[in-house]
Protein backbone atom coordinates (compact mmCIF):
# COMPACT_ATOMS: atom_id res chain seq x y z
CA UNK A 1 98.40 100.36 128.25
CA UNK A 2 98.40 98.89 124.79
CA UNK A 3 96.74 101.94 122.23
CA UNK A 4 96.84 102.21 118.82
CA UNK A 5 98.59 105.35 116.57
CA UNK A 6 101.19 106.62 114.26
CA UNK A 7 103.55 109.05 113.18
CA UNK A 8 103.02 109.84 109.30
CA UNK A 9 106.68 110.99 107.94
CA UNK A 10 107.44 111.96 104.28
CA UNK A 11 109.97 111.85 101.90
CA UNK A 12 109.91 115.55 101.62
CA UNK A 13 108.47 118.99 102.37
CA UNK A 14 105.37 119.21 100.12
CA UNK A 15 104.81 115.13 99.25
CA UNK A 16 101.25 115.90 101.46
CA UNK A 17 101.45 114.98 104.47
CA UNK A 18 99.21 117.70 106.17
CA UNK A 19 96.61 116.88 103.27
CA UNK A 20 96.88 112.91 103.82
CA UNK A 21 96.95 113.52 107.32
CA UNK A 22 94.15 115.41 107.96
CA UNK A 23 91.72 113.13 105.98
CA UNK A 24 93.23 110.26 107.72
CA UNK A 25 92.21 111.83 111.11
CA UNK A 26 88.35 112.59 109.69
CA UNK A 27 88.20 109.49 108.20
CA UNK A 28 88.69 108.00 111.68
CA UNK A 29 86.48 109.77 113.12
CA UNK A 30 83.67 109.12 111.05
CA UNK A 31 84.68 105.27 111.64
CA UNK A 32 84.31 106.31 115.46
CA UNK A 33 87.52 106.69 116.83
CA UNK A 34 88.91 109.45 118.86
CA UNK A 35 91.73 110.84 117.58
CA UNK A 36 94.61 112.75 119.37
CA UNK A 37 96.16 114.80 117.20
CA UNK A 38 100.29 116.33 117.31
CA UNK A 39 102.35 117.53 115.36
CA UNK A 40 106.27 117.08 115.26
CA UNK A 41 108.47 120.28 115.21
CA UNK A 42 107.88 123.35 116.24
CA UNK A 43 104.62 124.74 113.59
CA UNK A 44 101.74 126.69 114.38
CA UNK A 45 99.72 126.52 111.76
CA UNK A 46 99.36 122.41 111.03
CA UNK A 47 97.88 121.91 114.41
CA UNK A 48 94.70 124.01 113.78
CA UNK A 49 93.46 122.03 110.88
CA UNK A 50 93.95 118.96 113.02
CA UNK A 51 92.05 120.68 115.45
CA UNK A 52 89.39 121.98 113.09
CA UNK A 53 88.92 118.25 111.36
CA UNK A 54 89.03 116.61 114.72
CA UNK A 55 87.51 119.16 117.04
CA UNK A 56 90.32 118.30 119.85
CA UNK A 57 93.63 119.99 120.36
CA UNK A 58 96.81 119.34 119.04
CA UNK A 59 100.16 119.35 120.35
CA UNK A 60 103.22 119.60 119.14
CA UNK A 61 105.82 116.72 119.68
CA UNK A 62 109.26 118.64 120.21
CA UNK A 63 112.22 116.52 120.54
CA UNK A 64 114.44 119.38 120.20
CA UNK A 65 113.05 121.35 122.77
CA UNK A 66 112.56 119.43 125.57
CA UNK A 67 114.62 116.13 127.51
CA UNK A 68 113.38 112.67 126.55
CA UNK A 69 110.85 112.38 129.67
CA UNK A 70 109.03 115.66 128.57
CA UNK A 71 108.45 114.55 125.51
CA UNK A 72 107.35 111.29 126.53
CA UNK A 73 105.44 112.50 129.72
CA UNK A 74 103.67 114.74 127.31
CA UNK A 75 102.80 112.23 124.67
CA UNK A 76 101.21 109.50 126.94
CA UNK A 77 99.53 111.98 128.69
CA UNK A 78 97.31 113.11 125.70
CA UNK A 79 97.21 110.26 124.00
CA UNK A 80 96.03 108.00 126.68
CA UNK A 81 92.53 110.79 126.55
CA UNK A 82 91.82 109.11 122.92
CA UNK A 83 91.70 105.95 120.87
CA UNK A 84 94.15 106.41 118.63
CA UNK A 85 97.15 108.92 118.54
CA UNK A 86 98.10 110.62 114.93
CA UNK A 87 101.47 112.54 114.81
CA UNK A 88 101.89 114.39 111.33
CA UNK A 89 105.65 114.42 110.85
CA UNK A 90 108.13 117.76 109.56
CA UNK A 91 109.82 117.80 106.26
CA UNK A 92 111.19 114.95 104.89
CA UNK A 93 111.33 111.97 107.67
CA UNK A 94 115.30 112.42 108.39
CA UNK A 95 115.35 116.07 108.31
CA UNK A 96 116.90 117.72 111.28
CA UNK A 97 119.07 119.58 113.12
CA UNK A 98 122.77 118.34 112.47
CA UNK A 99 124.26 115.00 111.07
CA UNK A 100 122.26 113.42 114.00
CA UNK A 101 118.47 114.76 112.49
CA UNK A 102 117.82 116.16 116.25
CA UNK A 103 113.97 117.07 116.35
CA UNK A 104 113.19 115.15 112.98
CA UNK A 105 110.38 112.81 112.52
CA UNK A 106 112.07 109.81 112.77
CA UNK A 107 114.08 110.82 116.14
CA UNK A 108 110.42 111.49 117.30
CA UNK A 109 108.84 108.55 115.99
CA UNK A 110 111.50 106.26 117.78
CA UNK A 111 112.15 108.73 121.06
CA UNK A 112 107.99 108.00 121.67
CA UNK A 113 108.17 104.21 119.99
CA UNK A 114 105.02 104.76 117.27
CA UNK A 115 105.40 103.27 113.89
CA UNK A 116 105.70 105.41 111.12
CA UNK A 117 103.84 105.52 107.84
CA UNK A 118 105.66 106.98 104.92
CA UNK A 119 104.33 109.03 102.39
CA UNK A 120 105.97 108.90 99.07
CA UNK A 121 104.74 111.10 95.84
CA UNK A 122 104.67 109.15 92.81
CA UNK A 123 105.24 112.20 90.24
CA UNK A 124 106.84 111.13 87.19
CA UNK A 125 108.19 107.64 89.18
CA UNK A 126 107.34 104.00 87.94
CA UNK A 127 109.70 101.57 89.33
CA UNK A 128 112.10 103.71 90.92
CA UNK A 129 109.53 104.54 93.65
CA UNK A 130 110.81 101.37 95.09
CA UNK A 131 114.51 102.81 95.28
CA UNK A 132 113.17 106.04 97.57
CA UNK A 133 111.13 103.52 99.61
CA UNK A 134 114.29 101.20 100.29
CA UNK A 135 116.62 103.85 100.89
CA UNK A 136 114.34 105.19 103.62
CA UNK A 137 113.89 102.11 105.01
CA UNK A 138 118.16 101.02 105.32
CA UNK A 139 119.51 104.77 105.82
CA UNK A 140 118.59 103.91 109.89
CA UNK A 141 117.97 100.49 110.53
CA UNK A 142 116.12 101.12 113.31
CA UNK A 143 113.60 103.70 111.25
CA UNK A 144 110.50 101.72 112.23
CA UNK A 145 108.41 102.01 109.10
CA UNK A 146 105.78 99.58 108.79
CA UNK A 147 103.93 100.84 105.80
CA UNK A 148 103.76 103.09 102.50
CA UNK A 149 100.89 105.45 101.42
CA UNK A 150 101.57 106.63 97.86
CA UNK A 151 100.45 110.26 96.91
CA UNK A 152 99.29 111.39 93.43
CA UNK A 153 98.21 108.21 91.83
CA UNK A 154 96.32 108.51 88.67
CA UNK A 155 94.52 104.89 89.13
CA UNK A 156 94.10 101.97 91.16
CA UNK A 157 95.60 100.27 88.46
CA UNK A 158 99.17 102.21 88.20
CA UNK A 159 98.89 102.15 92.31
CA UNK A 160 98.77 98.05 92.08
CA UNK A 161 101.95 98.01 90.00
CA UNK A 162 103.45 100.28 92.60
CA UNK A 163 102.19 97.85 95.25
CA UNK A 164 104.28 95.08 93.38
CA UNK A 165 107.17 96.89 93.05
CA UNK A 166 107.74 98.16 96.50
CA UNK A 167 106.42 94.80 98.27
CA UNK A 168 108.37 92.84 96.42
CA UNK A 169 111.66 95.05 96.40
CA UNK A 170 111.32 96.45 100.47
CA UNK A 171 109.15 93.82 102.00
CA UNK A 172 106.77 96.41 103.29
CA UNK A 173 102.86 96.64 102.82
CA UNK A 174 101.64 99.25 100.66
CA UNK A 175 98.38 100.77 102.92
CA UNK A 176 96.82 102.58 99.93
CA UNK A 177 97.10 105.63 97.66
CA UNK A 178 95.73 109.26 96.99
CA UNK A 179 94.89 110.24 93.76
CA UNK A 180 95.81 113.86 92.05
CA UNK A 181 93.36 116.75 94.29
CA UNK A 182 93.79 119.31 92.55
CA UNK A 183 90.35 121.25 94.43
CA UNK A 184 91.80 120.58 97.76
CA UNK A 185 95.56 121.60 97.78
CA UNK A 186 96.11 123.61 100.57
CA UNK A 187 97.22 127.27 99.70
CA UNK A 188 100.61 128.81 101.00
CA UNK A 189 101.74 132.57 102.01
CA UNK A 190 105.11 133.27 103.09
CA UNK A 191 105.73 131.82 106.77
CA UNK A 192 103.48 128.30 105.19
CA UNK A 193 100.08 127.65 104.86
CA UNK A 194 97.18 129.40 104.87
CA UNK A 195 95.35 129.48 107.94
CA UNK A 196 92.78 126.70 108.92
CA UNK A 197 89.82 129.70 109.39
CA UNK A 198 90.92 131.26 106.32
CA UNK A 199 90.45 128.25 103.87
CA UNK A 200 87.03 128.34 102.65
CA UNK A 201 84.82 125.68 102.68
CA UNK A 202 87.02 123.49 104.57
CA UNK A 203 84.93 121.26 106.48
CA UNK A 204 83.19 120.61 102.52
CA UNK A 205 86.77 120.10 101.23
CA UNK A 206 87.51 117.38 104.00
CA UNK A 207 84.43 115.50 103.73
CA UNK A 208 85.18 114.61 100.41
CA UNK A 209 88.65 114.06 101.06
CA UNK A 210 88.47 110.97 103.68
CA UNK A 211 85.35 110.09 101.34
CA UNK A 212 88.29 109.23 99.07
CA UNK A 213 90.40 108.40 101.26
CA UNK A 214 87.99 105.56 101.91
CA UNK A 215 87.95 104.17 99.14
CA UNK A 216 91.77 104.32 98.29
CA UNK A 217 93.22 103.71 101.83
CA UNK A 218 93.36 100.05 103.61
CA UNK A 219 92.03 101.42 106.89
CA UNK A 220 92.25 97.27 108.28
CA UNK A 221 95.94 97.44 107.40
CA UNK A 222 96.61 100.58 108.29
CA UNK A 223 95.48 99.90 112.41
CA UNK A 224 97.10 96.39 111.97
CA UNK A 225 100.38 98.39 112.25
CA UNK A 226 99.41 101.29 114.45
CA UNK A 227 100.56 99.39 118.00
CA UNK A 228 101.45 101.98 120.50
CA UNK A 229 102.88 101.61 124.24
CA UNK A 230 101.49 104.15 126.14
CA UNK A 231 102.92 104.89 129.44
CA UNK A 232 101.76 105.93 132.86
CA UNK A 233 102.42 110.01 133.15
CA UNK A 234 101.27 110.82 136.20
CA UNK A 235 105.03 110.43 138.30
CA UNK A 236 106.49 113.50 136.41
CA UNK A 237 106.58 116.69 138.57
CA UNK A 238 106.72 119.73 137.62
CA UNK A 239 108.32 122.59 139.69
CA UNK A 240 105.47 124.68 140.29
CA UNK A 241 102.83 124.96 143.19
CA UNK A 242 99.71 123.44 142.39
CA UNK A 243 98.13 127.50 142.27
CA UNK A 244 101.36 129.39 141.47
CA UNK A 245 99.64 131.45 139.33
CA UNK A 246 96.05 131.74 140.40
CA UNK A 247 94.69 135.69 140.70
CA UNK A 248 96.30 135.69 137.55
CA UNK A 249 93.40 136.89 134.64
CA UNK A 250 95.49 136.67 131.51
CA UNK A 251 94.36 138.46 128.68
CA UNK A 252 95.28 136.14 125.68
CA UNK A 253 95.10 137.85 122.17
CA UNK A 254 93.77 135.14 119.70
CA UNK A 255 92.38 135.53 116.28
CA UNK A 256 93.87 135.30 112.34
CA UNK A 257 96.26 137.66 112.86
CA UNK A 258 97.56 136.11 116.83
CA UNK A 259 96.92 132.45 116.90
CA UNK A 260 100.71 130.96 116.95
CA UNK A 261 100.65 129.24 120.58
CA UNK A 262 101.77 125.79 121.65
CA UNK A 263 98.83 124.03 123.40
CA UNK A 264 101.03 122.64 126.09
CA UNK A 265 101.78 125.75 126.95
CA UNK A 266 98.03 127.33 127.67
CA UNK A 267 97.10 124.27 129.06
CA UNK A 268 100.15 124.79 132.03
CA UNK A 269 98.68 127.96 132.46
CA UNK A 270 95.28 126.54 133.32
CA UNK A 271 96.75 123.85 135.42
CA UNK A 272 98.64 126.32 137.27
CA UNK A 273 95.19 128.66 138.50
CA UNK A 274 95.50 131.19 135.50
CA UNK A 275 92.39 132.31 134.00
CA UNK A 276 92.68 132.33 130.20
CA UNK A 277 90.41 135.38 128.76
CA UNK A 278 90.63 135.24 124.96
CA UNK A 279 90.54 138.48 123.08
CA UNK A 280 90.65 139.43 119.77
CA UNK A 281 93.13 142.68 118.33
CA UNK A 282 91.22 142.93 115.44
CA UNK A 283 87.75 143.34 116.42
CA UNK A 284 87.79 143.91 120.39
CA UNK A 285 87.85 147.48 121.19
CA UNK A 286 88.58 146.71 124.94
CA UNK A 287 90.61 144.17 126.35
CA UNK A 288 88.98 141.75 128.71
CA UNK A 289 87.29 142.96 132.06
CA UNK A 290 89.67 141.73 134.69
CA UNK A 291 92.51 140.85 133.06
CA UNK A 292 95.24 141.85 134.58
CA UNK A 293 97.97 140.88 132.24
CA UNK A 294 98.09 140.50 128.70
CA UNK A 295 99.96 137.25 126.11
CA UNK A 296 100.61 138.11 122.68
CA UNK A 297 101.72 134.97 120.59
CA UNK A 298 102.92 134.75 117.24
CA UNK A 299 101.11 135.39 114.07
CA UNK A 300 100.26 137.48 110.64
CA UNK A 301 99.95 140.62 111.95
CA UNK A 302 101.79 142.04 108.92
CA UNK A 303 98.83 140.65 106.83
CA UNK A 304 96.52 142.07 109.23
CA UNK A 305 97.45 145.53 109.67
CA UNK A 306 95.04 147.48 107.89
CA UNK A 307 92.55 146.35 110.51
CA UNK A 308 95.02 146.07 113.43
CA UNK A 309 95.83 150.18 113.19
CA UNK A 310 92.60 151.22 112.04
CA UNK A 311 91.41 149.45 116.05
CA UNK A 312 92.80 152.49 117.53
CA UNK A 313 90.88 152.41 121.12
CA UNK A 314 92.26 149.05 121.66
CA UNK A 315 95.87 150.24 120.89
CA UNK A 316 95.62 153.15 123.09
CA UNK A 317 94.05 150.97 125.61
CA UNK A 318 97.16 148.18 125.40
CA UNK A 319 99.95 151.35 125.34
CA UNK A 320 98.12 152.86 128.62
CA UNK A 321 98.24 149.13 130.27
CA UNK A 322 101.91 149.42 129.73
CA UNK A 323 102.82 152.71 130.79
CA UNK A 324 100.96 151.74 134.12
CA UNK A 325 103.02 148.74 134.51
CA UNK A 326 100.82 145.87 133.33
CA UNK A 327 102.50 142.47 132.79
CA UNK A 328 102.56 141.48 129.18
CA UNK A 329 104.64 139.36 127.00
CA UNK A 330 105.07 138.97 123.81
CA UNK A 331 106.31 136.86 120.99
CA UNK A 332 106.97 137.59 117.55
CA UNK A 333 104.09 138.51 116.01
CA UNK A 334 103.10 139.94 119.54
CA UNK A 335 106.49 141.82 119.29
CA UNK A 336 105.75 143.41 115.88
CA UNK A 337 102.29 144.29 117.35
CA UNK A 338 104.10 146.45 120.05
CA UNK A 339 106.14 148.03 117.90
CA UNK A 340 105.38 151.99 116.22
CA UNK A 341 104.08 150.57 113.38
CA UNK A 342 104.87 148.07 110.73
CA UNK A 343 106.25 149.26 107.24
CA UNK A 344 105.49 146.34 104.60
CA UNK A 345 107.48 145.38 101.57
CA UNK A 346 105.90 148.09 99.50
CA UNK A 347 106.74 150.92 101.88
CA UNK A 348 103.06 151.05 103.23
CA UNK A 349 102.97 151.99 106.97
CA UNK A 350 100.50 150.68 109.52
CA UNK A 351 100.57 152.28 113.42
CA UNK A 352 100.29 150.03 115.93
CA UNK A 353 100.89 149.91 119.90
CA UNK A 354 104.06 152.06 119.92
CA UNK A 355 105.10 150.67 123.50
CA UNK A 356 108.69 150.26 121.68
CA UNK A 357 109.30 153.26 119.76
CA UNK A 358 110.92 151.27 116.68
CA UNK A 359 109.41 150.40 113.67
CA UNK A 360 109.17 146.90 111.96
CA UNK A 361 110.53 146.32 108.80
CA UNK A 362 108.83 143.61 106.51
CA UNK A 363 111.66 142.55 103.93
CA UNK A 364 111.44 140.05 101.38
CA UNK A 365 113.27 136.61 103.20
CA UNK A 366 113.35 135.31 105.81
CA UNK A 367 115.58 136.94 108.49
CA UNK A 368 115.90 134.45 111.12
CA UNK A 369 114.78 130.81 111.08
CA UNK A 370 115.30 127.91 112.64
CA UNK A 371 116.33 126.50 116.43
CA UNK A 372 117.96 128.50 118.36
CA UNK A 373 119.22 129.30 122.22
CA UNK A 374 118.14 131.42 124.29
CA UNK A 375 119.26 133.59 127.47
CA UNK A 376 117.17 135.66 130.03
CA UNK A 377 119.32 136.78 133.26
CA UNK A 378 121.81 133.75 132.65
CA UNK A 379 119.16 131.03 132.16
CA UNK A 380 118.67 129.43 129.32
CA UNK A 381 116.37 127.43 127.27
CA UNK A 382 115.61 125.92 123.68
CA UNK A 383 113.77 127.99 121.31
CA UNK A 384 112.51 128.86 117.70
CA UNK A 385 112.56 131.82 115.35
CA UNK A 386 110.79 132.37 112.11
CA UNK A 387 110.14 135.95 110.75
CA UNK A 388 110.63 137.61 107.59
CA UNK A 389 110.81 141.39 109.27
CA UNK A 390 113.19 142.97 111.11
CA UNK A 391 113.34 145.96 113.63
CA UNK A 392 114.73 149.91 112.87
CA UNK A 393 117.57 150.68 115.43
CA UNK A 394 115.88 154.43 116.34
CA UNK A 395 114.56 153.32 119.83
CA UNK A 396 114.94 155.55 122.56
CA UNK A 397 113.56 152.63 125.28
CA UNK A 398 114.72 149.53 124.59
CA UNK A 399 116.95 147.57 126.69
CA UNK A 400 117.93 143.69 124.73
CA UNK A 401 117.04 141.51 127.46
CA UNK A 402 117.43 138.02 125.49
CA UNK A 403 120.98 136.53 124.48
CA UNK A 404 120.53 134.10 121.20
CA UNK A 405 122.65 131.87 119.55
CA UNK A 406 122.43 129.19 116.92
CA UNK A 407 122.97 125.49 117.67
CA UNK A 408 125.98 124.06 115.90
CA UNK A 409 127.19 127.41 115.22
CA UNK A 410 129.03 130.49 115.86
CA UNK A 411 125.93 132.88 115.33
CA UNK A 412 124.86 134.96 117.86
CA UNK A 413 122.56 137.79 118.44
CA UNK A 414 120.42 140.07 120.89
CA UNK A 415 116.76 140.45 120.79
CA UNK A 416 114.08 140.44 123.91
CA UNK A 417 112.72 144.07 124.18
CA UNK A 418 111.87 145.01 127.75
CA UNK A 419 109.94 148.28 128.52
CA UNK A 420 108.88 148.93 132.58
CA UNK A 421 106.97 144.93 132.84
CA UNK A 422 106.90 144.18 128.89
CA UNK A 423 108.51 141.54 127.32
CA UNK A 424 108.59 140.82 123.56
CA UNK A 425 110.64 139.17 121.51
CA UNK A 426 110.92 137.07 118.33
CA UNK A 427 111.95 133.78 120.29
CA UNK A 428 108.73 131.31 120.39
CA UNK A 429 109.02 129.51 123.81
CA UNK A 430 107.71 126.28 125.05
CA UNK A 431 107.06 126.27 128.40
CA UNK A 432 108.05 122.65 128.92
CA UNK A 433 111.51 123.46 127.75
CA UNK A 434 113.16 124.71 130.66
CA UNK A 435 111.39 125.41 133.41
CA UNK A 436 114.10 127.57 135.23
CA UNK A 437 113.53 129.82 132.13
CA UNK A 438 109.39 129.66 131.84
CA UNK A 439 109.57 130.65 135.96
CA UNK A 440 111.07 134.24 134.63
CA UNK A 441 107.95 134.76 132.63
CA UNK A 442 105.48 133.28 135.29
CA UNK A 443 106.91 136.24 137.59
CA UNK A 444 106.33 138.60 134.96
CA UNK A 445 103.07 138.38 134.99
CA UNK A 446 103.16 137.21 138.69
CA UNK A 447 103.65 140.94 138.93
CA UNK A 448 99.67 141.43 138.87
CA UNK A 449 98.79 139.54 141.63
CA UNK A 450 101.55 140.27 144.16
């Protein structure tokens, strides 16, 4: 069925395309559409404010990841719930993995056939903002870019020169502009952006930016192009019963300091008979009645620690669940969470769960980051780190479970803590990846209900 959406690349990290996307999908929605928001790559944090702005999730488009039919089967499946599909892109448009750009916008974009709108910032450019926009557009010819949004634009008059010169020069339309904002740049910390519940005043802050956005943006044009195919889902299978995992009462910990989950993956959960019971480690000082496993995903928990060790009942409570052989797994964040404690930059030392009796080290860069493969028991399956700690080596109980290796490389590594039915590790997992691999964790936690 014919539907209408987009995939919004940029030239670069930075040029605003979370800003410019996000105030594209309120401005829609005030206009009465409804949006279905993703995100391409593998981020965490991007898909909140989509899901704050819209109020529906988002989902993150993984080309890397998962075959061609997941992806696609995926896709159509939540966009065909909405009027209009918006995909915010990663980095600059061709930025990937390899000479090929695997899991990069465009190999996205053209993998799930949506046009893409490129975002180009106009700092210190006249005409030569024509020369990026052509060499976008003849770099792939195939690179499906039907129009231009221009970013920090001091007028509507400088933005209809730039209109000439890239119409005239690329043969593209030029769908509108944004205009310097300086109030509502959207603040970093040191694995990306802040938070969506941590910016204040955000629902103010996008109001008035698709108020501009409005008044600067060709919304006519801008659906003229946004001609999507979307496909009938329903024929893929997936190799699971329809209840594999029901009994299963999942304690999920979600707040500022554990939010880093892919929808897809909760969703399957659901699908599959779990019951989802969201707690939070910073405030709960009991985990959920009748849970009978626990899912830490990734998150700040570095940031958080103050208030994560000072929750002492609920650390004793998680350590006890473990020593009695509760199912949980872990990633990342989740891992660091299990650890003895977490010793920050500034030698500052903050207990937490202790089920692995090794510390983790905050250091000052980034320590792993990027795709990567992983192994559990001879399966494996596509994956992604992205941490700026690592862990001591004084553990008396750990056993490495998880064989890792970079793509395109020689790298390799062990990770994957296991402790009586925990496992944690720094690998972030989509369960659509491999399915072989996700069934090891279902039985994990299958362990509750047998």
């Amino acid at each position: 069925m014919s539907k209408q959406g987009f995939v919004i690349a940029g030239t670069n990290s930075g040029c605003g395309k979370t800003t410019i996307t996000i105030g594209l999908m309120h401005l829609l929605k005030k206009k009465g559409y409804n949006v279905a928001p993703f995100k391409v790559g593998p981020d965490f944090i991007d898909p909140r404010f989509h899901e704050k702005v819209v109020g529906t999730p988002s989902y993150n488009l993984e080309s890397y990841f998962m075959d061609d039919k997941t992806l696609k089967h995926l896709f159509y499946k939540h966009a065909a719930k909405a009027d209009i599909a918006i995909a915010e892109g990663v980095m600059g448009m061709y930025d990937g993995l390899g000479l090929e750009g695997i899991g990069s916008t465009y190999e996205t974009a053209k993998k799930i056939e949506a046009p893409i709108v490129l975002i180009v910032g106009c700092k210190g450019l006249y005409q030569s903002v024509s020369a990026i926009v052509k060499g976008f557009m003849t770099l792939r010819p195939d690179n499906n870019i039907k129009g231009v949004i221009l970013n920090h634009v001091s007028s509507d008059m400088l933005f209809q020169k730039y209109k000439e010169f890239i119409e005239t020069e690329c043969g593209i339309k030029c769908i509108g502009y944004v205009p310097p904002l300086k109030d509502m740049e959207l603040k970093s910390r040191h694995l990306g952006l802040v938070q969506a519940e941590e910016v204040e005043a955000l629902n103010e802050k996008v109001n008035q930016l698709s108020d501009i956005l409005d008044k600067t943006i060709n919304s006519a044009t801008l659906l003229d192009i946004a001609k999507i195919e979307v496909k009938d889902s329903e024929t893929f299978e997936i190799p699971f019963k329809k209840h594999e995992l029901k009994g299963l009462n999942l304690a999920v910990a979600y707040d500022k300091a554990f939010s880093f989950y892919y929808r897809d993956n909760l969703e399957l959960l659901e699908e599959l008979g779990a019951k989802l019971q969201y707690f939070s480690p910073l405030t709960d000082v009991k985990l959920p009645e009748n849970s009978n496993a626990i899912y830490f995903g990734g998150g700040y928990p570095e940031v958080f620690a103050d208030q994560l060790s000072a929750n002492t009942q609920l650390l004793q409570q998680i350590k006890t669940a473990a020593d009695n052989n509760r199912p949980i797994f872990a990633e990342c964040g989740g891992l660091m969470y299990l650890t003895k404690e977490i010793i920050n930059t500034d030698g500052t030392k903050n207990n937490m769960v202790g089920i692995f009796n090794c510390a983790t080290e905050m250091t000052d860069r980034l320590k792993r980051f990027g795709y990567a493969e992983c192994e559990l028991n001879g399966t494996k399956t596509k994956c992604h780190e992205f941490h700026k700690s690592t862990l001591s080596e004084d553990a008396q109980n750990i056993q490495h479970q998880y064989k890792l290796s970079k793509p395109l490389s020689k790298i390799k590594w062990e990770c994957g803590l296991q402790y009586k039915n925990v496992l944690a590790g720094y690998a972030h997992i989509h369960f659509w990846s491999n399915f072989d691999f996700t069934k090891q964790i279902f039985d994990l936690w299958k362990r509750a209900i047998i």
